[in-house]
C-alpha atoms as a PDB file:
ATOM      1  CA  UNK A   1      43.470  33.808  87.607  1.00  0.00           C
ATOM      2  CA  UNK A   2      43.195  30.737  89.325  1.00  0.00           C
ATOM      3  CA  UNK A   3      43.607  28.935  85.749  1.00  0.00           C
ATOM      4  CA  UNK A   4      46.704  31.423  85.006  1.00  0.00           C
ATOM      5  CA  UNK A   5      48.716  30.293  88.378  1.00  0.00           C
ATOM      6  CA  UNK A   6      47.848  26.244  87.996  1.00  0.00           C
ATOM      7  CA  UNK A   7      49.396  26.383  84.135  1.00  0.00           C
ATOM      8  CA  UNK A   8      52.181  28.047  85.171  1.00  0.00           C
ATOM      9  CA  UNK A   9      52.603  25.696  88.656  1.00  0.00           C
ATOM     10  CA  UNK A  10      52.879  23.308  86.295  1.00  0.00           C
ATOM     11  CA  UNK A  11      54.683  24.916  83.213  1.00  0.00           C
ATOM     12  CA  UNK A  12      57.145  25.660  85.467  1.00  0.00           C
ATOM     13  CA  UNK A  13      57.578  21.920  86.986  1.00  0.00           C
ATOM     14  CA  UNK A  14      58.111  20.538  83.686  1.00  0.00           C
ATOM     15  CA  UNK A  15      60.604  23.092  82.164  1.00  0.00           C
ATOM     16  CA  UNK A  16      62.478  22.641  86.068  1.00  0.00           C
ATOM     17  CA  UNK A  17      62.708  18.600  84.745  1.00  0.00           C
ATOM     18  CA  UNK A  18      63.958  19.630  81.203  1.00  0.00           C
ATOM     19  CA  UNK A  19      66.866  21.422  83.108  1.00  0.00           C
ATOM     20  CA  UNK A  20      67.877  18.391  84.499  1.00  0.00           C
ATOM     21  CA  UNK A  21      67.206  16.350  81.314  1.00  0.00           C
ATOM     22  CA  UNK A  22      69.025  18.663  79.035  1.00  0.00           C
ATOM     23  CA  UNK A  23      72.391  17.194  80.539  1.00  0.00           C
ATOM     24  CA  UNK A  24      71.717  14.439  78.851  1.00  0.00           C
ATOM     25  CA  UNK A  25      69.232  14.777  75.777  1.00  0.00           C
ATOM     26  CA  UNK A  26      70.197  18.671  75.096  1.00  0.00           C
ATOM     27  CA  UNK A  27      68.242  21.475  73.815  1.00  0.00           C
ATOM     28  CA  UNK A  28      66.564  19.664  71.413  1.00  0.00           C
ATOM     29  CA  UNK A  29      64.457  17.672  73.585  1.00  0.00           C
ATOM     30  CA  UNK A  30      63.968  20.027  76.048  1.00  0.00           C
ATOM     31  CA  UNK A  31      62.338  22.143  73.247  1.00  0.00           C
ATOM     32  CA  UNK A  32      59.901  18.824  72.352  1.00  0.00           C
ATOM     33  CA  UNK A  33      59.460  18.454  75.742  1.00  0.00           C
ATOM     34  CA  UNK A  34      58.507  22.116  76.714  1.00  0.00           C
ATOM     35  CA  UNK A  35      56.165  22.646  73.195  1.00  0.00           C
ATOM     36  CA  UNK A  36      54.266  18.256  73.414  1.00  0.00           C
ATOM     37  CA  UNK A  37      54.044  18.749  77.327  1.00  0.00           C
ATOM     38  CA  UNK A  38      52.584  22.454  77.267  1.00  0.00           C
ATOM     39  CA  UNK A  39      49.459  21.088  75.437  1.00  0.00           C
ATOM     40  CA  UNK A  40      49.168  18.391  77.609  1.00  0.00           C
ATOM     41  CA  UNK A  41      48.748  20.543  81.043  1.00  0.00           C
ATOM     42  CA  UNK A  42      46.713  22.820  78.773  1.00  0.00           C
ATOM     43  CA  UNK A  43      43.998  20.586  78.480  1.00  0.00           C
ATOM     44  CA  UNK A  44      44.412  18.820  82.038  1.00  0.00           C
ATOM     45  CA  UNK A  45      44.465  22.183  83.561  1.00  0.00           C
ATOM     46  CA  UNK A  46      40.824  23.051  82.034  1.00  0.00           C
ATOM     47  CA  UNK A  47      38.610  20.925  84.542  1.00  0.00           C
ATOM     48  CA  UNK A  48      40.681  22.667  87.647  1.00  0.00           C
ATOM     49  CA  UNK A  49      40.601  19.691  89.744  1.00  0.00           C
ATOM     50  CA  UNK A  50      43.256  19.895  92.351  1.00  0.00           C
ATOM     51  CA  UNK A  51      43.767  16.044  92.175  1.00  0.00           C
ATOM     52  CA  UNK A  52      44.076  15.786  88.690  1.00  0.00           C
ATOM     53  CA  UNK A  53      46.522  18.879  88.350  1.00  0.00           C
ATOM     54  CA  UNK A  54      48.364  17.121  91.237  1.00  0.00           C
ATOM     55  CA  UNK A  55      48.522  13.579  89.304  1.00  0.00           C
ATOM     56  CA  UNK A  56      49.602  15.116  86.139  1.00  0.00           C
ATOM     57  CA  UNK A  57      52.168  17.001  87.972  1.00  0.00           C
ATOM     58  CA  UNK A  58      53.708  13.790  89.810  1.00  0.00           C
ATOM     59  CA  UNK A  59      53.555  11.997  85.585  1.00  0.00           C
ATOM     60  CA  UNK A  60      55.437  14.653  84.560  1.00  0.00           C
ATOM     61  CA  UNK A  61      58.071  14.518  87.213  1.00  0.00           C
ATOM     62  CA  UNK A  62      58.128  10.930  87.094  1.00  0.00           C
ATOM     63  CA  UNK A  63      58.505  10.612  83.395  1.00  0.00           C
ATOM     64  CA  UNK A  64      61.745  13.035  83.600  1.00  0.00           C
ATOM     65  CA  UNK A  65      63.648  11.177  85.668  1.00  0.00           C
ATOM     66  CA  UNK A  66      62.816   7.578  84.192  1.00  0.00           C
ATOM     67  CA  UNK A  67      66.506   5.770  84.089  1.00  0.00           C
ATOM     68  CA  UNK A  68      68.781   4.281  81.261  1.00  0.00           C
ATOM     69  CA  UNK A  69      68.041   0.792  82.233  1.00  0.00           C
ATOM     70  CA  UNK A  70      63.940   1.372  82.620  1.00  0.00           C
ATOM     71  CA  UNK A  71      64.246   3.520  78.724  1.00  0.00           C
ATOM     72  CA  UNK A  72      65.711  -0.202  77.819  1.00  0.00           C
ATOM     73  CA  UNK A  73      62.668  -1.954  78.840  1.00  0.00           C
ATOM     74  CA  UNK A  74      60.757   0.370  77.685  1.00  0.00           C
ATOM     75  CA  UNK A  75      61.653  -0.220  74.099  1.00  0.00           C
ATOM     76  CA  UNK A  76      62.168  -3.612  74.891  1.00  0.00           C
ATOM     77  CA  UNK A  77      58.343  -3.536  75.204  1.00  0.00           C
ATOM     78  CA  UNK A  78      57.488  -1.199  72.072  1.00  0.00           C
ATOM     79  CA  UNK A  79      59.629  -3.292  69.905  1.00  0.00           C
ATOM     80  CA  UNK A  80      57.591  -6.243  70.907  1.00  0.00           C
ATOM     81  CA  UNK A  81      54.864  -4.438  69.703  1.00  0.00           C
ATOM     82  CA  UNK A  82      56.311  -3.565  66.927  1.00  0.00           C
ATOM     83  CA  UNK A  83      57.621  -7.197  66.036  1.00  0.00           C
ATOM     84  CA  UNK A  84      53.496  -8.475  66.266  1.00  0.00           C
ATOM     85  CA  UNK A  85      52.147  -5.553  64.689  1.00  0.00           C
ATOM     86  CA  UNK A  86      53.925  -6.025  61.325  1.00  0.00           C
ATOM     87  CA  UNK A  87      55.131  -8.682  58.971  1.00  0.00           C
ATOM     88  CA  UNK A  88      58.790 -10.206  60.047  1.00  0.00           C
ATOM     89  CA  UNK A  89      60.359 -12.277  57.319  1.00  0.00           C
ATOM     90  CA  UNK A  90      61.957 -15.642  58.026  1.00  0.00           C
ATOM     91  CA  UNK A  91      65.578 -16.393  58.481  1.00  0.00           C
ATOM     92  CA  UNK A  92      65.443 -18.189  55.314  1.00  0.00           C
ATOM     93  CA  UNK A  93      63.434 -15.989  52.809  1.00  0.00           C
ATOM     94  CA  UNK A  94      66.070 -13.694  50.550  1.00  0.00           C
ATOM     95  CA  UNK A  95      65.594 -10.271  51.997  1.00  0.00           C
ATOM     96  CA  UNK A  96      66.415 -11.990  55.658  1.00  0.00           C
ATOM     97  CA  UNK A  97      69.428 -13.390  54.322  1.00  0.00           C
ATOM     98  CA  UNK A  98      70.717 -10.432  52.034  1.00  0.00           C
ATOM     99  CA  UNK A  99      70.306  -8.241  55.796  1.00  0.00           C
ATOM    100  CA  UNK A 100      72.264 -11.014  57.692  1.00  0.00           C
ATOM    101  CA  UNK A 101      75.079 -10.720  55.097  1.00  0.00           C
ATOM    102  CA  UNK A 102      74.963  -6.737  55.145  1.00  0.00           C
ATOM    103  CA  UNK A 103      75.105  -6.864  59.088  1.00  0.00           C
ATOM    104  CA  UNK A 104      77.511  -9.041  58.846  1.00  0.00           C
ATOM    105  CA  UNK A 105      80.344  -6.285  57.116  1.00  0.00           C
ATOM    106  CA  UNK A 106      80.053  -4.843  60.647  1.00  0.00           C
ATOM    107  CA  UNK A 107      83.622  -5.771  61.926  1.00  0.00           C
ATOM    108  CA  UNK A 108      83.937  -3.229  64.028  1.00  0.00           C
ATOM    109  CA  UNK A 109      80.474  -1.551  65.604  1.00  0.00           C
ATOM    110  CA  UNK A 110      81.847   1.195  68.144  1.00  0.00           C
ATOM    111  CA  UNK A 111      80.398   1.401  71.320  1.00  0.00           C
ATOM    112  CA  UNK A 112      77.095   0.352  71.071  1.00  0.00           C
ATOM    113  CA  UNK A 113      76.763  -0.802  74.522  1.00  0.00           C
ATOM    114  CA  UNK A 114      73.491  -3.413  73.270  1.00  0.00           C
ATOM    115  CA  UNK A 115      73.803  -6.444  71.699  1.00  0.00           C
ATOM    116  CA  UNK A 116      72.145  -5.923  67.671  1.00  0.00           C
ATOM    117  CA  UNK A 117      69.336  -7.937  66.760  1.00  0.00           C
ATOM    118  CA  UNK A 118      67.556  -7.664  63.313  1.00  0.00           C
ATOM    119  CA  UNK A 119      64.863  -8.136  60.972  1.00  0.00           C
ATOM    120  CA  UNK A 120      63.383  -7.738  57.897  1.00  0.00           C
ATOM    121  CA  UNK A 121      59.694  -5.841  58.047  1.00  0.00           C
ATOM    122  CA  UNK A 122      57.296  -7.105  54.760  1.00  0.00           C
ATOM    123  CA  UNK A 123      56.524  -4.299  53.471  1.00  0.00           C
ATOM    124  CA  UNK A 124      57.389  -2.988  49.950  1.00  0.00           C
ATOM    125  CA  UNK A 125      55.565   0.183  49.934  1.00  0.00           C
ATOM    126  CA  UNK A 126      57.523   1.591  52.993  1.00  0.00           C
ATOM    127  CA  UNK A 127      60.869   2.873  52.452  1.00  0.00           C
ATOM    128  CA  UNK A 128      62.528   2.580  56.178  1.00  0.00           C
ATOM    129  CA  UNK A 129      64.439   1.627  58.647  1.00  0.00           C
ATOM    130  CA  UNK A 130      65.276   1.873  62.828  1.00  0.00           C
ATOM    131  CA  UNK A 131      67.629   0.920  65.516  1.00  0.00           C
ATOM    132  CA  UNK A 132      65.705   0.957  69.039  1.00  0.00           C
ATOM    133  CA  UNK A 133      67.255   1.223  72.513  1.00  0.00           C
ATOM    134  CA  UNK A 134      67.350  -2.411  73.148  1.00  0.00           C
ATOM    135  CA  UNK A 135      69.303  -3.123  70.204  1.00  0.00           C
ATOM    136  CA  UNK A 136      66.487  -4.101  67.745  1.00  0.00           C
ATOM    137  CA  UNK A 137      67.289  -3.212  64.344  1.00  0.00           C
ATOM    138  CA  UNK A 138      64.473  -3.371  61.801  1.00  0.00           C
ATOM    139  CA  UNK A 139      64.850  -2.812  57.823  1.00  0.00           C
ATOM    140  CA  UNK A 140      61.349  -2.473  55.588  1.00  0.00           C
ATOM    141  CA  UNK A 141      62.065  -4.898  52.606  1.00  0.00           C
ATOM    142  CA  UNK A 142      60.773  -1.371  50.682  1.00  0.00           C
ATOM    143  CA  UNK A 143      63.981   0.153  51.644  1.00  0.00           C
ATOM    144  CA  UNK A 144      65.663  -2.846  50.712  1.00  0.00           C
ATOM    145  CA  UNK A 145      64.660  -2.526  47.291  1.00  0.00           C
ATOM    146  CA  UNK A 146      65.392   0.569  46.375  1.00  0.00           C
ATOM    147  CA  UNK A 147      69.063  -0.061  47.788  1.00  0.00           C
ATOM    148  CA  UNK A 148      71.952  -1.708  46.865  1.00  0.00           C
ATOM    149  CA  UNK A 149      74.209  -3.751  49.706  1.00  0.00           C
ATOM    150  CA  UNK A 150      76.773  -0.350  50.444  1.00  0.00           C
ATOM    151  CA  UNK A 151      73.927   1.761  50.609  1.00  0.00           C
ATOM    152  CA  UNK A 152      71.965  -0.533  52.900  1.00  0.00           C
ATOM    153  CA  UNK A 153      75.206  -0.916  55.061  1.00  0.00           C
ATOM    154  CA  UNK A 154      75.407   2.924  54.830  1.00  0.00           C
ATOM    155  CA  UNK A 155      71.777   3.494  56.600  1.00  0.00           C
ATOM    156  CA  UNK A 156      71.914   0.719  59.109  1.00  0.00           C
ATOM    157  CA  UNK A 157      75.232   2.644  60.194  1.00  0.00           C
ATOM    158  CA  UNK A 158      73.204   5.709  60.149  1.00  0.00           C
ATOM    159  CA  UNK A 159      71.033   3.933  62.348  1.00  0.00           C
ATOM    160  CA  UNK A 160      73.521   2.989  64.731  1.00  0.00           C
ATOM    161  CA  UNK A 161      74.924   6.315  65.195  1.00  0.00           C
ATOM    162  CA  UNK A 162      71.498   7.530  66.475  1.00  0.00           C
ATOM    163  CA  UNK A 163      71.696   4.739  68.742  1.00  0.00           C
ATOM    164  CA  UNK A 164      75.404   5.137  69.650  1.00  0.00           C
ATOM    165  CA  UNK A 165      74.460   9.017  69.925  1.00  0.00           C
ATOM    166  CA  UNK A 166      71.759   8.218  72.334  1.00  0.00           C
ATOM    167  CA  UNK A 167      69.505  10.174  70.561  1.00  0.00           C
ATOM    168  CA  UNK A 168      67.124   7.196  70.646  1.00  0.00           C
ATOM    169  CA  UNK A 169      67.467   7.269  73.983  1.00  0.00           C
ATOM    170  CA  UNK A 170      66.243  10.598  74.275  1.00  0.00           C
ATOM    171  CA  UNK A 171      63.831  10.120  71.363  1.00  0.00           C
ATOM    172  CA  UNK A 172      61.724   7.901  73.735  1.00  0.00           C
ATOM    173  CA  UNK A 173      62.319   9.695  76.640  1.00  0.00           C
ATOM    174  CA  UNK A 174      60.565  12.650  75.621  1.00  0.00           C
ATOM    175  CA  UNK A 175      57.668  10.564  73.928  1.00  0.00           C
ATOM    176  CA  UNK A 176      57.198   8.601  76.947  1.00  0.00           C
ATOM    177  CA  UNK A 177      56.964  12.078  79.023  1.00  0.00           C
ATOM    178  CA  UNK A 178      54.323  13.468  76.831  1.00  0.00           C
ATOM    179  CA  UNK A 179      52.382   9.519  76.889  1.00  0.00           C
ATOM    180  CA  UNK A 180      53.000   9.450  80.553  1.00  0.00           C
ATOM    181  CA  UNK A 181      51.357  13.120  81.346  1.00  0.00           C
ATOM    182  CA  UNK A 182      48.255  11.305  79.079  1.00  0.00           C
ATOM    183  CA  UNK A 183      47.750   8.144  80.983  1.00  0.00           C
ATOM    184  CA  UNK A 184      48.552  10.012  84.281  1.00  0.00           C
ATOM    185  CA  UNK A 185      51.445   7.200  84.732  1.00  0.00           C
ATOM    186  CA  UNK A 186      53.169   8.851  88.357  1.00  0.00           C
ATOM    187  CA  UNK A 187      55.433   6.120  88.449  1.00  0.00           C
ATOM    188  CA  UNK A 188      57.263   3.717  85.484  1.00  0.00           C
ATOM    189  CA  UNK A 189      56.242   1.238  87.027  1.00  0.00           C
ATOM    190  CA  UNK A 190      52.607   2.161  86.833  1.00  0.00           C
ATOM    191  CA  UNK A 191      52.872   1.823  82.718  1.00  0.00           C
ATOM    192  CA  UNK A 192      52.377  -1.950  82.957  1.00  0.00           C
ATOM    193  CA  UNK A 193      48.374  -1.031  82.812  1.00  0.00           C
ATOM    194  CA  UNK A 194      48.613   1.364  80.791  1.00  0.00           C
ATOM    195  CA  UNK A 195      50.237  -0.500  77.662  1.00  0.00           C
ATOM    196  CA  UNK A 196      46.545  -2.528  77.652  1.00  0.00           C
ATOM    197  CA  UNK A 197      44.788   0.755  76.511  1.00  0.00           C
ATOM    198  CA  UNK A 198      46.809   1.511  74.248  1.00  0.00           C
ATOM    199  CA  UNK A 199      49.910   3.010  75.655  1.00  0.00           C
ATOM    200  CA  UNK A 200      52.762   1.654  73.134  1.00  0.00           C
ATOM    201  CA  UNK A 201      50.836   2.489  69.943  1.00  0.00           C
ATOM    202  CA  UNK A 202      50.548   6.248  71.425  1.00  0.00           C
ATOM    203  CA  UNK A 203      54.202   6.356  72.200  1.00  0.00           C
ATOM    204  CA  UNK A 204      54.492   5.086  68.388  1.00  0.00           C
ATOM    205  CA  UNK A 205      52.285   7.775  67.319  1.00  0.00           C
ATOM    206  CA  UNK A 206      54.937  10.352  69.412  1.00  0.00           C
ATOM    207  CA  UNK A 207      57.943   8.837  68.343  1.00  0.00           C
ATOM    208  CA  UNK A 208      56.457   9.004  64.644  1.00  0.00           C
ATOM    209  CA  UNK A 209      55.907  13.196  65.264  1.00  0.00           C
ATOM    210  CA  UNK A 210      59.024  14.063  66.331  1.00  0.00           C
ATOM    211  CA  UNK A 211      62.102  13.781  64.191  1.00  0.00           C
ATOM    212  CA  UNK A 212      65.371  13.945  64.916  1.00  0.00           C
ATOM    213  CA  UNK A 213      67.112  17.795  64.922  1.00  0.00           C
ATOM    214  CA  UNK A 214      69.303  18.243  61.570  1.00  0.00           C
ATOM    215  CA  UNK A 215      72.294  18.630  64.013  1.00  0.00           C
ATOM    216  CA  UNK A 216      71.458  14.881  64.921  1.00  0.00           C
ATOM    217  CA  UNK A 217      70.784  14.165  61.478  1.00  0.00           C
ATOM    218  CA  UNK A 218      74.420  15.190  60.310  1.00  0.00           C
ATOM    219  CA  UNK A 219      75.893  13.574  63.373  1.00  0.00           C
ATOM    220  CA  UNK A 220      74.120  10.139  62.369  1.00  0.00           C
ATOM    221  CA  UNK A 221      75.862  10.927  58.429  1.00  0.00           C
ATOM    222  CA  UNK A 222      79.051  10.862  59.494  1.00  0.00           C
ATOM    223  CA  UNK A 223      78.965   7.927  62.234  1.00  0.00           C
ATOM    224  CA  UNK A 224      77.716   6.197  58.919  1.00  0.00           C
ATOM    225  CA  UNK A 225      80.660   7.472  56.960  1.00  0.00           C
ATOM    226  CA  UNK A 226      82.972   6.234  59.927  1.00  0.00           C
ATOM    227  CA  UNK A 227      81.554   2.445  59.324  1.00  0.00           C
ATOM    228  CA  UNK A 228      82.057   2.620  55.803  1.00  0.00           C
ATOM    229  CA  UNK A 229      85.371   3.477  55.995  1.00  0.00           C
ATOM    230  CA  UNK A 230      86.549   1.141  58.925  1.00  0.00           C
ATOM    231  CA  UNK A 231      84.568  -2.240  57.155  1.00  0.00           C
ATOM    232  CA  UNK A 232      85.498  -1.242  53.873  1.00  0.00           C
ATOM    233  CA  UNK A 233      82.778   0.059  52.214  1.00  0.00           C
ATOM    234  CA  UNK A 234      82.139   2.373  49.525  1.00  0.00           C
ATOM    235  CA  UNK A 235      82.912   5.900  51.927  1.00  0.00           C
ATOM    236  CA  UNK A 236      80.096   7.577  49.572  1.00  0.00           C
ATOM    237  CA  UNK A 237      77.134   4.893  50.159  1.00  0.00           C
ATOM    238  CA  UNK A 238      75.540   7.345  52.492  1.00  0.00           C
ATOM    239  CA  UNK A 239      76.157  10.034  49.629  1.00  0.00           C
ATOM    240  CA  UNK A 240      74.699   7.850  47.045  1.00  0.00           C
ATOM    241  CA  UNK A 241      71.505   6.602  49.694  1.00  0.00           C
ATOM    242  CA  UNK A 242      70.957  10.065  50.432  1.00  0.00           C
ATOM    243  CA  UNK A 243      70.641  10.742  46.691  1.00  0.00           C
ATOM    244  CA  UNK A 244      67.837   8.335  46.346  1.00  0.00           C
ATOM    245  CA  UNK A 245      66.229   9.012  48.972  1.00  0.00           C
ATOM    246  CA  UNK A 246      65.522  12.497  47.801  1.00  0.00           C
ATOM    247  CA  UNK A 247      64.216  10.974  44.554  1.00  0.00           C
ATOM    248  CA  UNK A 248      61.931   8.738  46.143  1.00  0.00           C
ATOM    249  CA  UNK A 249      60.641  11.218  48.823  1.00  0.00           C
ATOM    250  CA  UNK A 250      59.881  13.337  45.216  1.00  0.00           C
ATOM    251  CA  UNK A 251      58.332  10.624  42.939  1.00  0.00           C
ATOM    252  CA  UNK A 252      56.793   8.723  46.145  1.00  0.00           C
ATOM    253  CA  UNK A 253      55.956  10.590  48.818  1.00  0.00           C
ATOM    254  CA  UNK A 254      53.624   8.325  49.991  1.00  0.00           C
ATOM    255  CA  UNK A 255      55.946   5.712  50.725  1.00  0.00           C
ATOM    256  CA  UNK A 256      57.929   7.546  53.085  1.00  0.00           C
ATOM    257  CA  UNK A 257      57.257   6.351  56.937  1.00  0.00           C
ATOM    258  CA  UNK A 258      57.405   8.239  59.807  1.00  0.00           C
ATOM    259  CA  UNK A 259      59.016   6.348  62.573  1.00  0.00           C
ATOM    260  CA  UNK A 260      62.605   6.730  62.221  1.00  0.00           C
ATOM    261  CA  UNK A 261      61.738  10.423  60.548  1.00  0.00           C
ATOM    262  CA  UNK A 262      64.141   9.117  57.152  1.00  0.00           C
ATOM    263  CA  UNK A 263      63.126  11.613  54.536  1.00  0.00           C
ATOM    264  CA  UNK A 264      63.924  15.367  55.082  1.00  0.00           C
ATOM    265  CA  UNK A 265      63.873  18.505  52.703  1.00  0.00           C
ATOM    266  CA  UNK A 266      65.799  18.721  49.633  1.00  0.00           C
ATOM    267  CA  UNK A 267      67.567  21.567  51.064  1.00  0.00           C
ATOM    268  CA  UNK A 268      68.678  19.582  53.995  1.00  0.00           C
ATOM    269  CA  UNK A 269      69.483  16.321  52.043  1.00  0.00           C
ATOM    270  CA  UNK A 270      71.791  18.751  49.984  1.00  0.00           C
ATOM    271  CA  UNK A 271      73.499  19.693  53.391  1.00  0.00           C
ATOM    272  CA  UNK A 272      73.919  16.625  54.745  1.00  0.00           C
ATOM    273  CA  UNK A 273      75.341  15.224  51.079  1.00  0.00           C
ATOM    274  CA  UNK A 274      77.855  17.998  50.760  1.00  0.00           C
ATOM    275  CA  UNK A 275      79.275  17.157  54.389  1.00  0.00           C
ATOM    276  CA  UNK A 276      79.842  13.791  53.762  1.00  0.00           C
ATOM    277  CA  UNK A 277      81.791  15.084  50.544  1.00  0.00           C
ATOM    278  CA  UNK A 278      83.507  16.975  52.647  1.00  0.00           C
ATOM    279  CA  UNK A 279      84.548  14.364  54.942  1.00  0.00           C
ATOM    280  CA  UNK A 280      85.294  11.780  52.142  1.00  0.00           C
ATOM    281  CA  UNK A 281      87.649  14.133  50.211  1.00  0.00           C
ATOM    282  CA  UNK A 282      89.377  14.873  53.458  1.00  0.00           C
ATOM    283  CA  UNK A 283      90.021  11.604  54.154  1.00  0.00           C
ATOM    284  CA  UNK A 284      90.975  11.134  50.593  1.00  0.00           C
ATOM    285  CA  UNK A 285      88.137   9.896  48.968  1.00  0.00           C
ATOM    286  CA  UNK A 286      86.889  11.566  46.117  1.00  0.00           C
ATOM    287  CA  UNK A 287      83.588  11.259  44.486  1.00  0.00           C
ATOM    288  CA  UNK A 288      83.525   9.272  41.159  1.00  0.00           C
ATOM    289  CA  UNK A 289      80.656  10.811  38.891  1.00  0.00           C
ATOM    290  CA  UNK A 290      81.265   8.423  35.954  1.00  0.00           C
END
């Protein structure tokens, strides 16, 4: 009984936080929030120490209400990680230069609210690509490949709609409340000795698990279809990435990466093609299959 009435102590604290974050990530989150967070009390609740039920309830309140500006440094942090855990071509090798001249079609980038940096990822066998909180933008030179400049333009815009969306906002938000609960961080400012053990590789690992809702998904399409059209770019590239995508996740499965959660199911590549159709051909544009 005792067990029953701590889980639900803090069940209930945690879904009381998701109220207050669904005005600003929505349902979506909440739901990763309730289902990630859930298994974490589970298994803090088991040793039914009163101090350690009491820390991982202040982490979980804490991690709720973690600002804007402290979600920037936050990523600010995990891209740094990023940047020294892979491979980051130079400014002057080909696949750096062919991204500067793709970001460079960006006339017009909405509100963004960041200033864009990028950079080009060595790795062929990972077909990929991200915008983080802070602005980073990173492209796999595996994506690159299988691309051609429109379609490249089309995904970075993709990208940027998440970001412009804020659902990468909300992406790390609700990985760093399930990390948080983990490392029994009470306070954001506690995180600092945390990242030494291994704190940004397990938000990684969280942000890797949980992709983005189709309804974000479709959103992210059509901010893509919106750059296209304003910088003058093919208003099908998404159509057309889309398209290869599907074929890759099919022949190479094992290239797709997790992070930015890229590849989907046929089904719901076939949804998210027909409604940028749709909003080409209302526009105007219509599809040329020769």
């Amino acid at each position: 009984m005792k067990k029953t009435l701590l889980l639900s102590l803090l069940v209930a604290i945690v879904l009381s936080g998701c109220d207050t974050l669904n005005n600003v990530a929505g349902t979506d989150i909440a739901n990763v929030i309730s289902t990630n967070i859930t298994q974490q009390v589970t298994s803090r609740v088991g040793s039914l120490d009163a101090d350690a039920v009491a820390s991982a309830a202040n982490s979980l309140a804490s991690a709720i209400t973690i600002s804007n500006n402290e979600i920037v440094a936050l990523c600010q942090e995990h891209m740094e990680e990023m940047d020294t855990t892979n491979i980051i071509l130079p400014d002057d090798d080909p696949y750096s230069i062919r991204l500067a001249q793709v970001m460079s079609r960006f006339k017009n980038k909405g509100k963004l609210n960041v200033k864009l940096n990028y950079a080009v990822y060595d790795d062929e066998n990972t077909i990929n690509a991200f915008a983080s909180g802070d602005g980073s933008v990173r492209v796999y030179s595996g994506l690159m490949d299988l691309m051609d400049d429109d379609e490249l333009f089309a995904i970075i815009g993709h990208e940027l709609g998440h970001l412009a969306n804020h659902d990468v906002r909300d992406a790390y938000r609700a990985a760093y409340l399930v990390v948080a609960a983990r490392y029994s961080i009470a306070s954001f400012g506690e995180r600092a000795s945390a990242i030494s053990m291994g704190f940004l590789g397990d938000l990684s690992d969280e942000l890797a698990n949980n992709a983005y809702s189709r309804h974000q998904e479709l959103k992210a399409d059509e901010a893509a279809y919106k750059y296209c059209v304003n910088n003058n770019v093919d208003p099908y590239a998404m159509y057309h990435a889309l398209e290869k995508l599907d074929a890759a996740s099919g022949n190479n499965g094992g290239k797709a990466s997790g992070f930015a959660n890229m590849f989907s199911s046929h089904p719901d590549n076939v949804k998210r093609m027909s409604n940028i159709k749709k909003l080409a051909e209302k526009d105007g544009h219509f599809l040329n299959k020769n």
